[in-house]
PDB file of N, CA and C in Angstrom:
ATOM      1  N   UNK A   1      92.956 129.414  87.292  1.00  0.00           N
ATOM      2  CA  UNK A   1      93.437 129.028  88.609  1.00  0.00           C
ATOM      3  C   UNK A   1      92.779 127.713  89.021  1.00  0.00           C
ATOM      4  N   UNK A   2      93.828 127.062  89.727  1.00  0.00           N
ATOM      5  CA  UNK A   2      92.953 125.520  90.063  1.00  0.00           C
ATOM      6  C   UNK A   2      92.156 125.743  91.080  1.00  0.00           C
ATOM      7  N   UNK A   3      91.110 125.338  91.062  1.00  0.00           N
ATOM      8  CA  UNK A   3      90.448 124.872  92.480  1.00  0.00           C
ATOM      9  C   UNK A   3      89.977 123.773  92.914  1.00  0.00           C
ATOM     10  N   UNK A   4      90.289 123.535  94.201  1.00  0.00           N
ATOM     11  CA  UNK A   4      90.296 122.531  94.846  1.00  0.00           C
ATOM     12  C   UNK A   4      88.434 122.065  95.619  1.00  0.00           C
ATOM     13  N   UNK A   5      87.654 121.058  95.101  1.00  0.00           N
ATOM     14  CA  UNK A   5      86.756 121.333  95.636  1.00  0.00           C
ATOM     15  C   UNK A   5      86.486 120.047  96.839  1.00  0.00           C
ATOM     16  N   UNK A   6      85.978 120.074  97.740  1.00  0.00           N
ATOM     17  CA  UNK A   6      85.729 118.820  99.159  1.00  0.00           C
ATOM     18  C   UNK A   6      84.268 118.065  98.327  1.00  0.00           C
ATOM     19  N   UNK A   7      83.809 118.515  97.330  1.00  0.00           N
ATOM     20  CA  UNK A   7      83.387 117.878  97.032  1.00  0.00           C
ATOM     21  C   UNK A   7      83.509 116.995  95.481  1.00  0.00           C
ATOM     22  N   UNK A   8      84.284 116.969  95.428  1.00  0.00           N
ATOM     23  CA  UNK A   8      85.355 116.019  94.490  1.00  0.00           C
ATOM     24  C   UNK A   8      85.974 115.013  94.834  1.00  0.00           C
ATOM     25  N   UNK A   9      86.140 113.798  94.059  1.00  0.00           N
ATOM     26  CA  UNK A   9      86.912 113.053  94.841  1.00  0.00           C
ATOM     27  C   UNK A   9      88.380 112.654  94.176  1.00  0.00           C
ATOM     28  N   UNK A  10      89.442 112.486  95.003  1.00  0.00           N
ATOM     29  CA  UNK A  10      90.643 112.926  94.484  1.00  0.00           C
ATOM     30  C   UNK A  10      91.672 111.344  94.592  1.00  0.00           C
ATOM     31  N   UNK A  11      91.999 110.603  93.539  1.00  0.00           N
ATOM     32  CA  UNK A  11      92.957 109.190  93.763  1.00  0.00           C
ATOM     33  C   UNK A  11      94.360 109.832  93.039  1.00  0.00           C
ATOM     34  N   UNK A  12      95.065 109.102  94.044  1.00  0.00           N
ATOM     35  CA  UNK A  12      97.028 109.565  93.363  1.00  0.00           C
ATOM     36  C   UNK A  12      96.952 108.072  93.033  1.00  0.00           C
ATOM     37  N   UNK A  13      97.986 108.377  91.671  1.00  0.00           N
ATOM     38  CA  UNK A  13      98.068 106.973  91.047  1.00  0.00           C
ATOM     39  C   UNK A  13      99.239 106.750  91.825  1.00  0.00           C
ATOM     40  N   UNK A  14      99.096 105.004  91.729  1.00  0.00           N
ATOM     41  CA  UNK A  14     100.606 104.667  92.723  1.00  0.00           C
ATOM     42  C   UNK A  14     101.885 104.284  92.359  1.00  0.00           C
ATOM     43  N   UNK A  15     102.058 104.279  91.123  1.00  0.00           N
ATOM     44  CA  UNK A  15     103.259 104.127  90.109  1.00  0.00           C
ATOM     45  C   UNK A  15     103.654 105.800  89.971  1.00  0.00           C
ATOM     46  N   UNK A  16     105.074 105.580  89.118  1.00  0.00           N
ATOM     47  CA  UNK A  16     105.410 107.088  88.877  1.00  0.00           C
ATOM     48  C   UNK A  16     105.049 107.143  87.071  1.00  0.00           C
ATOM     49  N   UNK A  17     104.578 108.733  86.934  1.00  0.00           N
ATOM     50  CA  UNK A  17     104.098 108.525  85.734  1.00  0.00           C
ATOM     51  C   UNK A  17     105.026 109.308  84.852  1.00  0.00           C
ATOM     52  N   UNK A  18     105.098 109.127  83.424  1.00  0.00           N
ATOM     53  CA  UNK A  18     105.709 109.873  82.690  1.00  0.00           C
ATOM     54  C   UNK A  18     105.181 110.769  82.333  1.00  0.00           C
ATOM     55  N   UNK A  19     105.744 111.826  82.651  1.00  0.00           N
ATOM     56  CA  UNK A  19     104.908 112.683  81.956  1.00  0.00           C
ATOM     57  C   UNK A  19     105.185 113.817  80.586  1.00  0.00           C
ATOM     58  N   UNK A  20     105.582 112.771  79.623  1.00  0.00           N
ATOM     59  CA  UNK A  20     105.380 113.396  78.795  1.00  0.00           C
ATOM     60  C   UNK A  20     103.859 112.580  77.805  1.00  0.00           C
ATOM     61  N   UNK A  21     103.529 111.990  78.897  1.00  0.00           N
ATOM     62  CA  UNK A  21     101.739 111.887  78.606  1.00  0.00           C
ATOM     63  C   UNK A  21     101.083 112.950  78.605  1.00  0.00           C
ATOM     64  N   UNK A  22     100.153 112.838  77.645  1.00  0.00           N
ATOM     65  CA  UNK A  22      98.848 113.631  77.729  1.00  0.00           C
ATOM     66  C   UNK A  22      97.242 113.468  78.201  1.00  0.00           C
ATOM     67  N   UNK A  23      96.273 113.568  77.593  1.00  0.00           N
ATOM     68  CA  UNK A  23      95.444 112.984  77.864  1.00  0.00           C
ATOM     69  C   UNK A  23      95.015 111.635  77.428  1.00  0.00           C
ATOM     70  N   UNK A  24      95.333 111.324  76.840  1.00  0.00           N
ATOM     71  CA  UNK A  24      94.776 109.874  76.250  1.00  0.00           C
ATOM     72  C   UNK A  24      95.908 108.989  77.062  1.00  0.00           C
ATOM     73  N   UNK A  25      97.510 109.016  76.750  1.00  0.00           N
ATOM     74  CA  UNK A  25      98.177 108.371  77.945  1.00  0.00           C
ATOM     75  C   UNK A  25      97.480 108.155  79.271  1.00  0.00           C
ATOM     76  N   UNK A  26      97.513 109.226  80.079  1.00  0.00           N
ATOM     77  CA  UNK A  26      96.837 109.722  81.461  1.00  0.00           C
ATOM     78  C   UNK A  26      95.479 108.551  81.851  1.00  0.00           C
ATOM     79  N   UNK A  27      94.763 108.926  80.838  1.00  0.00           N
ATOM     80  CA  UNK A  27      93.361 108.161  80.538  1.00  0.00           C
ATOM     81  C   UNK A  27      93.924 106.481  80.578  1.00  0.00           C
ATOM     82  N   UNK A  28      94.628 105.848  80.195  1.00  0.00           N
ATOM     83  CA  UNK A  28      94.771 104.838  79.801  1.00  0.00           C
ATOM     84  C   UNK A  28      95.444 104.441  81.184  1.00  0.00           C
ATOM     85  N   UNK A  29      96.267 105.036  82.071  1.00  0.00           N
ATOM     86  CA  UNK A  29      96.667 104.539  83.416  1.00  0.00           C
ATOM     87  C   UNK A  29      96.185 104.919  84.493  1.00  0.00           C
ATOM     88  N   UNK A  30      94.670 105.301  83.981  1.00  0.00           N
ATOM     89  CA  UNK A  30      93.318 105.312  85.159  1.00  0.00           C
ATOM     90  C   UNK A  30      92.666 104.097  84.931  1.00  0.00           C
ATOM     91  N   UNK A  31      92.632 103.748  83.166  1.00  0.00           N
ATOM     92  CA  UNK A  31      91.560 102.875  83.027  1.00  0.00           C
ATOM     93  C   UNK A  31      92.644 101.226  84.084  1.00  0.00           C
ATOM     94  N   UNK A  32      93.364 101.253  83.190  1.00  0.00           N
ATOM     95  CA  UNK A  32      94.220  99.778  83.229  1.00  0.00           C
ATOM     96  C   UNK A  32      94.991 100.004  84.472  1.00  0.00           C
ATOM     97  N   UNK A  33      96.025 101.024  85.393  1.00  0.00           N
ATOM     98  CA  UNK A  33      96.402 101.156  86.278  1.00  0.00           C
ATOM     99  C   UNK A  33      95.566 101.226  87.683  1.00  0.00           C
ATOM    100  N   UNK A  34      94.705 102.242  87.687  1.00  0.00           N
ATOM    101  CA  UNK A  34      93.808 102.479  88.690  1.00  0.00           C
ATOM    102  C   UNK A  34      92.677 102.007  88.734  1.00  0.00           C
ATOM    103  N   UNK A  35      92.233 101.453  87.843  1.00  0.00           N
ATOM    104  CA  UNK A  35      90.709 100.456  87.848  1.00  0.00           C
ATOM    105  C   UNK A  35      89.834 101.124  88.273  1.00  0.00           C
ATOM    106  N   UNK A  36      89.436 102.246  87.305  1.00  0.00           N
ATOM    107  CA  UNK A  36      88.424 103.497  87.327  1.00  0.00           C
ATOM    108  C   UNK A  36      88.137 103.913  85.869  1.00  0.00           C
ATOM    109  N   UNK A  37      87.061 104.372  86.081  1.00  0.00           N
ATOM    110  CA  UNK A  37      86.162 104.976  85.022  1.00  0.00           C
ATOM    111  C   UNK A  37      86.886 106.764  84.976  1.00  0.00           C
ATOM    112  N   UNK A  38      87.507 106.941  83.681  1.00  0.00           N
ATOM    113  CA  UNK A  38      87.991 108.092  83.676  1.00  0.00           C
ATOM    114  C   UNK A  38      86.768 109.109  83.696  1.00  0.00           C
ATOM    115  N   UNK A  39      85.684 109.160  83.470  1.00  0.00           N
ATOM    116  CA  UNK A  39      84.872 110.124  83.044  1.00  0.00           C
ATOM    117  C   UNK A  39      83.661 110.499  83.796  1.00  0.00           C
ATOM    118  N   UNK A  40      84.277 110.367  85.309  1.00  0.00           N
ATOM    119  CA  UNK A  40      83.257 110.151  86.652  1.00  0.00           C
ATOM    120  C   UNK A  40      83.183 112.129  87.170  1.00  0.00           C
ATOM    121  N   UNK A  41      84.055 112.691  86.643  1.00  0.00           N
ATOM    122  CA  UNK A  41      84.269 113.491  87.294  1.00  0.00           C
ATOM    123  C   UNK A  41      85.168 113.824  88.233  1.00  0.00           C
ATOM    124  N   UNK A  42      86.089 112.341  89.157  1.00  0.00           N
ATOM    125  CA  UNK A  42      86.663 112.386  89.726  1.00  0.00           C
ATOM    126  C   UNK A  42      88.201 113.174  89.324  1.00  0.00           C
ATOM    127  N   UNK A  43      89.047 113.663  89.947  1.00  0.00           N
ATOM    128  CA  UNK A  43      90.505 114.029  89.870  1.00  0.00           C
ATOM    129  C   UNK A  43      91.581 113.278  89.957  1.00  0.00           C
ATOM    130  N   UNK A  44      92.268 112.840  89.006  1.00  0.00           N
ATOM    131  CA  UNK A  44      93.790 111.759  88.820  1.00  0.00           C
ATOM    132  C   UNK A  44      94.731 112.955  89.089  1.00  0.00           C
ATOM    133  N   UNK A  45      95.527 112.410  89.930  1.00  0.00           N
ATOM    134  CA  UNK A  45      96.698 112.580  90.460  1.00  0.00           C
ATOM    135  C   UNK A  45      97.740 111.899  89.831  1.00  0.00           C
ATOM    136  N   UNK A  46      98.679 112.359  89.435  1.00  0.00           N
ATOM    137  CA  UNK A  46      99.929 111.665  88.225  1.00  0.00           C
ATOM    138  C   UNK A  46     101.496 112.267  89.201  1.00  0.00           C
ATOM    139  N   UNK A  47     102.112 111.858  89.609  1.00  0.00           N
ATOM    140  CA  UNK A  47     103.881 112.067  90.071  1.00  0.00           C
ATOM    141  C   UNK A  47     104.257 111.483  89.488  1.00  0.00           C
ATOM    142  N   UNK A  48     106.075 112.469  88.723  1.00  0.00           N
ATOM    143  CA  UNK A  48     106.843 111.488  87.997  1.00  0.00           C
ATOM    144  C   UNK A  48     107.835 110.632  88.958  1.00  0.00           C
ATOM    145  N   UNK A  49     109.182 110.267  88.640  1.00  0.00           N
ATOM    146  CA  UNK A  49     109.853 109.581  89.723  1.00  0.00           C
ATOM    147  C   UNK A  49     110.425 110.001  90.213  1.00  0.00           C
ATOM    148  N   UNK A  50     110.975 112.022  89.692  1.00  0.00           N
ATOM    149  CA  UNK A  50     112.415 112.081  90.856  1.00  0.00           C
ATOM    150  C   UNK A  50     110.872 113.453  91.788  1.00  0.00           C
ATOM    151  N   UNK A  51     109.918 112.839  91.881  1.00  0.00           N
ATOM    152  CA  UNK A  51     108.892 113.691  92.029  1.00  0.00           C
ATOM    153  C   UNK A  51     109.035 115.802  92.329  1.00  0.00           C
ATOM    154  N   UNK A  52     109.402 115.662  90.901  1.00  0.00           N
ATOM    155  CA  UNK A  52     109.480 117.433  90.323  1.00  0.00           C
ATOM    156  C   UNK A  52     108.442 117.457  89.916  1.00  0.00           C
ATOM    157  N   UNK A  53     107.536 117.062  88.771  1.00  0.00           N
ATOM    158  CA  UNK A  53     106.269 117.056  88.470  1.00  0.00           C
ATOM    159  C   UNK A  53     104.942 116.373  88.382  1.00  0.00           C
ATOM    160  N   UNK A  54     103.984 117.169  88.554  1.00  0.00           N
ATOM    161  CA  UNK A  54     102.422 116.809  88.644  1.00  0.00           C
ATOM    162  C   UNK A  54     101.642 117.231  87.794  1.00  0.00           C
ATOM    163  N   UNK A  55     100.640 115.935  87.524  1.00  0.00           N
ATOM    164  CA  UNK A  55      99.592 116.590  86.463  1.00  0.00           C
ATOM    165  C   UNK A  55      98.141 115.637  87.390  1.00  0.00           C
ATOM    166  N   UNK A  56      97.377 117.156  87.000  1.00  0.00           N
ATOM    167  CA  UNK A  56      96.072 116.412  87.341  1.00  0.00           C
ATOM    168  C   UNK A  56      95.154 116.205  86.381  1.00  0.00           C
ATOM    169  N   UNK A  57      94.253 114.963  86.483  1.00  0.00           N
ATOM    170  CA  UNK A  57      93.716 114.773  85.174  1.00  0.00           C
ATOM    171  C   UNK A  57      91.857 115.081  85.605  1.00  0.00           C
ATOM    172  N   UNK A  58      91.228 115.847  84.934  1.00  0.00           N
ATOM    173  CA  UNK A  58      89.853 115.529  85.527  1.00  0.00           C
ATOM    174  C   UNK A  58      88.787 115.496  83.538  1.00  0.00           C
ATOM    175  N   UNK A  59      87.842 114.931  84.148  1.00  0.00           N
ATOM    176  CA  UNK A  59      86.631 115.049  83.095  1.00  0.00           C
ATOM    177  C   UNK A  59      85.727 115.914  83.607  1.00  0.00           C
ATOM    178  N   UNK A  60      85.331 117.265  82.689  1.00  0.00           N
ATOM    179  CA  UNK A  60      84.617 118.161  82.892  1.00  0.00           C
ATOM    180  C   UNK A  60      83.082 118.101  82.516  1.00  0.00           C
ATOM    181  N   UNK A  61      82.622 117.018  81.978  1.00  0.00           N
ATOM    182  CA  UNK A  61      81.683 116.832  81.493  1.00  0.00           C
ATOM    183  C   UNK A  61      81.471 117.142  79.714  1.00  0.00           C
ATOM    184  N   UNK A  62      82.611 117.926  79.337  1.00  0.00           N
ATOM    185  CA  UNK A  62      82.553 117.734  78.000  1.00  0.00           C
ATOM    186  C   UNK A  62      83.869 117.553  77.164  1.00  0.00           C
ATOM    187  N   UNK A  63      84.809 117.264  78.069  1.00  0.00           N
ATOM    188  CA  UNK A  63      86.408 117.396  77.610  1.00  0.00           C
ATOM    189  C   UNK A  63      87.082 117.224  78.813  1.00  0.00           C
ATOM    190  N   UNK A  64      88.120 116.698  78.884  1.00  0.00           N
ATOM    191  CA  UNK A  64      89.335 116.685  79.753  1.00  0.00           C
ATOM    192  C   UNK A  64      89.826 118.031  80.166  1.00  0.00           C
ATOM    193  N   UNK A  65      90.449 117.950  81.094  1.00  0.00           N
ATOM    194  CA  UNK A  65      91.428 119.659  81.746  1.00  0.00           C
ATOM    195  C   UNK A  65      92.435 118.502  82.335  1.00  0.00           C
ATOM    196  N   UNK A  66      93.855 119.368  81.866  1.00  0.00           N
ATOM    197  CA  UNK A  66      94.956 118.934  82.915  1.00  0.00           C
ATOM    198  C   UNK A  66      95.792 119.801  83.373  1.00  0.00           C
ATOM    199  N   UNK A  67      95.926 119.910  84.739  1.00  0.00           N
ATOM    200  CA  UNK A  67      96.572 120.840  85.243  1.00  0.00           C
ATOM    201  C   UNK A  67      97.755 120.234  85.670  1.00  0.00           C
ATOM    202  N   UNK A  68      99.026 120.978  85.119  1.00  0.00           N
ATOM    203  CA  UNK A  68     100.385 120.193  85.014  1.00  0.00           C
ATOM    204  C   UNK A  68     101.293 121.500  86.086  1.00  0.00           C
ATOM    205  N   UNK A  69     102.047 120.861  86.991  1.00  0.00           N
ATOM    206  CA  UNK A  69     103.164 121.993  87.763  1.00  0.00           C
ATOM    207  C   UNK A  69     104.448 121.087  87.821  1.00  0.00           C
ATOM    208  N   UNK A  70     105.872 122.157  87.500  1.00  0.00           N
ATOM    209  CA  UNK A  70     106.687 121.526  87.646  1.00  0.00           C
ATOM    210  C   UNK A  70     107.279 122.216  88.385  1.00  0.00           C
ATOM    211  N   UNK A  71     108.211 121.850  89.260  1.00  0.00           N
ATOM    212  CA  UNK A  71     108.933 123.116  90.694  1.00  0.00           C
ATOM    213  C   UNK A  71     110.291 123.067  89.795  1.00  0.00           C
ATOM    214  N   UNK A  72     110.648 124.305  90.177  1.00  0.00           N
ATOM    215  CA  UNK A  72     111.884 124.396  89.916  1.00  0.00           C
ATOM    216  C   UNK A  72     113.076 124.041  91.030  1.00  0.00           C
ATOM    217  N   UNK A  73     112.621 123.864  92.330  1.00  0.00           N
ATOM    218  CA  UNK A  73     113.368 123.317  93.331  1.00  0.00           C
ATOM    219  C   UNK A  73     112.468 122.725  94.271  1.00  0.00           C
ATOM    220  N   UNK A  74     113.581 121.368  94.790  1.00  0.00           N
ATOM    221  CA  UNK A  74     112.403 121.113  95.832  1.00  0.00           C
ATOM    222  C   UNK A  74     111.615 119.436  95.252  1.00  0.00           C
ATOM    223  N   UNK A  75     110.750 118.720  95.868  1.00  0.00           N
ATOM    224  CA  UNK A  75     110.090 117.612  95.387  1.00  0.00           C
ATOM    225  C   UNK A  75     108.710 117.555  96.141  1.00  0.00           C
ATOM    226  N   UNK A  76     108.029 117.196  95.061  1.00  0.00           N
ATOM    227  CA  UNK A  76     106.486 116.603  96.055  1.00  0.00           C
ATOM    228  C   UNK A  76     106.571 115.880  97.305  1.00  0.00           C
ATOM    229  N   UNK A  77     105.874 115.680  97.977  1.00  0.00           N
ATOM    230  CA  UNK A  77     106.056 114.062  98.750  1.00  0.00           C
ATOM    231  C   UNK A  77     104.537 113.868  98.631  1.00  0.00           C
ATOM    232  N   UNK A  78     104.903 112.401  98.541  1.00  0.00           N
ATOM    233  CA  UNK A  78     103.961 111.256  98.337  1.00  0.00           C
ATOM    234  C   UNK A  78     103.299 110.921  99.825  1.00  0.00           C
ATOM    235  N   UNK A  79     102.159 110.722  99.824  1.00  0.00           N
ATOM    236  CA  UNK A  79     101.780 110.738 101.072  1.00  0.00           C
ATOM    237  C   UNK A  79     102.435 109.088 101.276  1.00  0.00           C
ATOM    238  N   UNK A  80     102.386 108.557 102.563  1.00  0.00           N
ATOM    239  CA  UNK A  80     102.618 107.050 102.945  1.00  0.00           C
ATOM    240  C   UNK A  80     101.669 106.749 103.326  1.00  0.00           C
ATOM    241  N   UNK A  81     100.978 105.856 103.002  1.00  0.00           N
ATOM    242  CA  UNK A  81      99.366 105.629 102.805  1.00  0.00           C
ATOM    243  C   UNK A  81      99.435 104.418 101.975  1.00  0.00           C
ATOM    244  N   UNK A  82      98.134 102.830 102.309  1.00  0.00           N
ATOM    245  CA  UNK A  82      98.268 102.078 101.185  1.00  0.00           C
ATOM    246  C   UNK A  82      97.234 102.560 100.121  1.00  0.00           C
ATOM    247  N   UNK A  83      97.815 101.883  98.869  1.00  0.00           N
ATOM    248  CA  UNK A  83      96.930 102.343  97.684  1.00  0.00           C
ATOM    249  C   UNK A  83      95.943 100.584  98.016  1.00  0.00           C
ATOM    250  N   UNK A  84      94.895 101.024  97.095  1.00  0.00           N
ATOM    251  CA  UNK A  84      94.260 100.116  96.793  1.00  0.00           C
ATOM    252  C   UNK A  84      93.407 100.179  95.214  1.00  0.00           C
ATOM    253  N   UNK A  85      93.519  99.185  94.637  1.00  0.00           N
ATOM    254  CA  UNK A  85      93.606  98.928  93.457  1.00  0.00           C
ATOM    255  C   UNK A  85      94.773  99.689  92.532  1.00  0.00           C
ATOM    256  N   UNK A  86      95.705 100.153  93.055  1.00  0.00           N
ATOM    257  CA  UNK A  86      96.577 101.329  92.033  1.00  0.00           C
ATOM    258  C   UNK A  86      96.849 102.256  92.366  1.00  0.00           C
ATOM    259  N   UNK A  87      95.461 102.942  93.396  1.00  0.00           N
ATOM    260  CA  UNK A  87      94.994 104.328  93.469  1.00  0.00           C
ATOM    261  C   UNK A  87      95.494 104.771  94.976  1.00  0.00           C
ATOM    262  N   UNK A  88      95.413 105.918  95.441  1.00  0.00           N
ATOM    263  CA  UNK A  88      95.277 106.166  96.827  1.00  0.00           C
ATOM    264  C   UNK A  88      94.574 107.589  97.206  1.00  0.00           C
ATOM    265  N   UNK A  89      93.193 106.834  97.819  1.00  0.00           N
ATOM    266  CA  UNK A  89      92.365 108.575  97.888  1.00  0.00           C
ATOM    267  C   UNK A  89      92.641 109.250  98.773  1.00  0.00           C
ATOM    268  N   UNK A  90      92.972 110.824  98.206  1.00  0.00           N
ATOM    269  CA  UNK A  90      93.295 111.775  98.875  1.00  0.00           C
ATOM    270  C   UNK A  90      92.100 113.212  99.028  1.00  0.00           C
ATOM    271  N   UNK A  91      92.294 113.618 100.645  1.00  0.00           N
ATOM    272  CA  UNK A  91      90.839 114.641 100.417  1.00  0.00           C
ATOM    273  C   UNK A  91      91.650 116.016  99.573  1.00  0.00           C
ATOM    274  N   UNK A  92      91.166 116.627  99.181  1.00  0.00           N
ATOM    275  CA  UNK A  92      91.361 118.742  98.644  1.00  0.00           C
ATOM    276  C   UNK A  92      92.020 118.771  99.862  1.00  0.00           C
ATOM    277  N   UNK A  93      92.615 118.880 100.328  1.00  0.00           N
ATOM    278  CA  UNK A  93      92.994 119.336 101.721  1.00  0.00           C
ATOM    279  C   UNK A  93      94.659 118.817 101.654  1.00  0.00           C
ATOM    280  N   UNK A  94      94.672 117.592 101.742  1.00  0.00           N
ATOM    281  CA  UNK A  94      95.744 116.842 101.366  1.00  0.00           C
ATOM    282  C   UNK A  94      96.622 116.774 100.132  1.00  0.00           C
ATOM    283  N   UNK A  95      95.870 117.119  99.107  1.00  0.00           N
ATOM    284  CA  UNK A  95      96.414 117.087  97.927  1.00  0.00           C
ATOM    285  C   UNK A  95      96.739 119.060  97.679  1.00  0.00           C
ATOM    286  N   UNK A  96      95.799 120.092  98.095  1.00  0.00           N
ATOM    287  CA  UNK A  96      96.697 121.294  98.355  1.00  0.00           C
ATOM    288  C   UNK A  96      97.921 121.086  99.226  1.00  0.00           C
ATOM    289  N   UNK A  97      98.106 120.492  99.974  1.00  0.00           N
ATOM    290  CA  UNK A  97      99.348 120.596 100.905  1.00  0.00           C
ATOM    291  C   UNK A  97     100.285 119.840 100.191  1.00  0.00           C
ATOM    292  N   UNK A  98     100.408 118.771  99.638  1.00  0.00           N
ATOM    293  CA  UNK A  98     101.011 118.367  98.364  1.00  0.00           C
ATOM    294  C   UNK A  98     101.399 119.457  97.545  1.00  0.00           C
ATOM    295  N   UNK A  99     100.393 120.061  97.206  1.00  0.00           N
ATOM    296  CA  UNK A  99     100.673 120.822  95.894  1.00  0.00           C
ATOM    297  C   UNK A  99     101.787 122.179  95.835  1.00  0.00           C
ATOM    298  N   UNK A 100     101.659 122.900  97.719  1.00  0.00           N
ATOM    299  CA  UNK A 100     102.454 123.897  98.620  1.00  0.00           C
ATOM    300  C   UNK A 100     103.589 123.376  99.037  1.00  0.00           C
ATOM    301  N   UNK A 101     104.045 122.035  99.240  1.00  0.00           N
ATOM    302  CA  UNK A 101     105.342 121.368  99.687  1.00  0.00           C
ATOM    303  C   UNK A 101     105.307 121.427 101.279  1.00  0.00           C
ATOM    304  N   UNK A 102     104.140 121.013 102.029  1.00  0.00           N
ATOM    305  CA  UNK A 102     103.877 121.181 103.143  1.00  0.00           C
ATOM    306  C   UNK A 102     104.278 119.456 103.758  1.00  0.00           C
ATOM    307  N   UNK A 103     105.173 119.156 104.413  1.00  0.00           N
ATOM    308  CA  UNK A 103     105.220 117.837 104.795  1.00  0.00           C
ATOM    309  C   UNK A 103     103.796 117.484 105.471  1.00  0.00           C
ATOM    310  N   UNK A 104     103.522 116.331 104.811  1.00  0.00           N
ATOM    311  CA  UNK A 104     102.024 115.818 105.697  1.00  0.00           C
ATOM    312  C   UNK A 104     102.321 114.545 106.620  1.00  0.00           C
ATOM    313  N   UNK A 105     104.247 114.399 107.114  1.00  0.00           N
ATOM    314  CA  UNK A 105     104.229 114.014 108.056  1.00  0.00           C
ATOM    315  C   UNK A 105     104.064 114.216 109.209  1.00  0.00           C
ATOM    316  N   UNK A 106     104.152 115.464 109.173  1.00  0.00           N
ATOM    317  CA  UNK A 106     104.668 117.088 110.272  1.00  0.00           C
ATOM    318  C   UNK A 106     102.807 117.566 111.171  1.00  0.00           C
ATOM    319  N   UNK A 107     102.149 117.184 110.518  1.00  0.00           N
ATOM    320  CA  UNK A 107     100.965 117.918 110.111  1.00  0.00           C
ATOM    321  C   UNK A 107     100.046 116.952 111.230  1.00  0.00           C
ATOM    322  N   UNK A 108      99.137 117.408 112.172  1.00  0.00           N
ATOM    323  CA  UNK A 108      98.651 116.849 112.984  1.00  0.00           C
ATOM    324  C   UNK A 108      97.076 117.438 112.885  1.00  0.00           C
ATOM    325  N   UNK A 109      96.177 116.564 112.367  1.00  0.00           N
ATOM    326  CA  UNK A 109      94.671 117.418 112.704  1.00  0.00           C
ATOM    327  C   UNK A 109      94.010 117.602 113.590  1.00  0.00           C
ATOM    328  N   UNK A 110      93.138 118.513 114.040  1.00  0.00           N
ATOM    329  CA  UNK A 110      92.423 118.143 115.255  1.00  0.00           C
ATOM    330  C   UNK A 110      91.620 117.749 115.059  1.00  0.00           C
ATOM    331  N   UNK A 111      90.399 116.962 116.028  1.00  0.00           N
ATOM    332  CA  UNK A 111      89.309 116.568 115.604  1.00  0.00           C
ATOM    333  C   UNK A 111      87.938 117.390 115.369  1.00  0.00           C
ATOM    334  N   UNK A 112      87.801 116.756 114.243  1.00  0.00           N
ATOM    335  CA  UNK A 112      86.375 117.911 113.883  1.00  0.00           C
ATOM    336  C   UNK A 112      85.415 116.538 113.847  1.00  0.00           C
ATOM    337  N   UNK A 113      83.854 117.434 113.502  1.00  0.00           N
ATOM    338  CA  UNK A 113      82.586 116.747 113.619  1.00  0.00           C
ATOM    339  C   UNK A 113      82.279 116.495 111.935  1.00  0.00           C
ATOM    340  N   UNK A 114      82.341 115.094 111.437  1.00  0.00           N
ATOM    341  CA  UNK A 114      81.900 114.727 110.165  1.00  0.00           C
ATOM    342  C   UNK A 114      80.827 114.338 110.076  1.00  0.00           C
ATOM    343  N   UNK A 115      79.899 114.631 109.222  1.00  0.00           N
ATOM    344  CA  UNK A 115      78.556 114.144 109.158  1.00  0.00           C
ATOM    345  C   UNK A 115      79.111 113.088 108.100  1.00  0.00           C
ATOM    346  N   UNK A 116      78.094 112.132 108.270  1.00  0.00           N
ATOM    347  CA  UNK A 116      78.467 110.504 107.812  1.00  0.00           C
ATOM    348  C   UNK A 116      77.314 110.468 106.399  1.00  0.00           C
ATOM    349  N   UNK A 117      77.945 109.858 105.780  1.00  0.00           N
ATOM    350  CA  UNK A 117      76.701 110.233 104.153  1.00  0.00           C
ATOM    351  C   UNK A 117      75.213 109.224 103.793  1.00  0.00           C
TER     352      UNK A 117
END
C-alpha cells in the first residue's frame, strides 16, 4: 500500500510522460527534465497526456519503487500552479487528492499554524 508521508518531498513533472517508461526512462526525465538528483529520496510524479495514468518514482535508499495507477474512468487533474525548473512541488496532501480525483479547485483550506524550519 502506498503511503503518503509530510515528510517527503513531492515534484510533478511538467511535461506529459510516457509511460511505457520504467525506471531508468523515469530517472532520465528527473535528471534532464526536472533538474534534480534522482536519488534524494524525494517522490517524482509522472502524468501521461489524456491524464488516465500515474507513476510515482521514489529512491529507497537501495533501489527504486514505482507506484503506477491507471483509472479506468475519469482523469487526474493537474494542479494549476507554476512549475519551476520542470518540476512543480506538491505537499502528501495534494498529491492524495490527486490520486482520489478530488478537484483541488473546489477545495478551500483553513488556516492552520506552521512551524517555519
Amino acid at each position: 500500500m502506498l503511503h503518503l508521508s509530510a515528510q517527503c518531498r513531492y515534484f510533478l513533472y511538467e511535461g506529459f510522460a510516457d509511460m511505457r517508461k520504467g525506471f531508468d526512462g523515469l530517472s532520465g526525465l528527473v535528471l534532464q527534465g526536472m533538474h534534480r538528483r534522482v536519488t534524494t529520496g524525494d517522490v517524482f510524479v509522472f502524468i501521461n497526456r489524456p491524464r488516465t495514468h500515474v507513476k510515482l518514482l521514489q529512491w529507497e535508499g537501495d533501489g527504486f519503487a514505482l507506484y503506477y495507477k491507471r483509472l479506468e474512468k475519469g482523469t487526474f487533474e493537474v494542479p494549476k500552479r507554476s512549475y519551476q525548473n520542470g518540476a512543480m512541488s506538491l505537499t502528501a496532501e495534494d498529491l492524495l487528492l490527486i490520486l482520489q480525483g478530488i478537484s483541488l479547485q473546489h477545495i478551500r483550506k483553513r488556516k492552520r499554524y506552521q512551524q517555519v524550519a
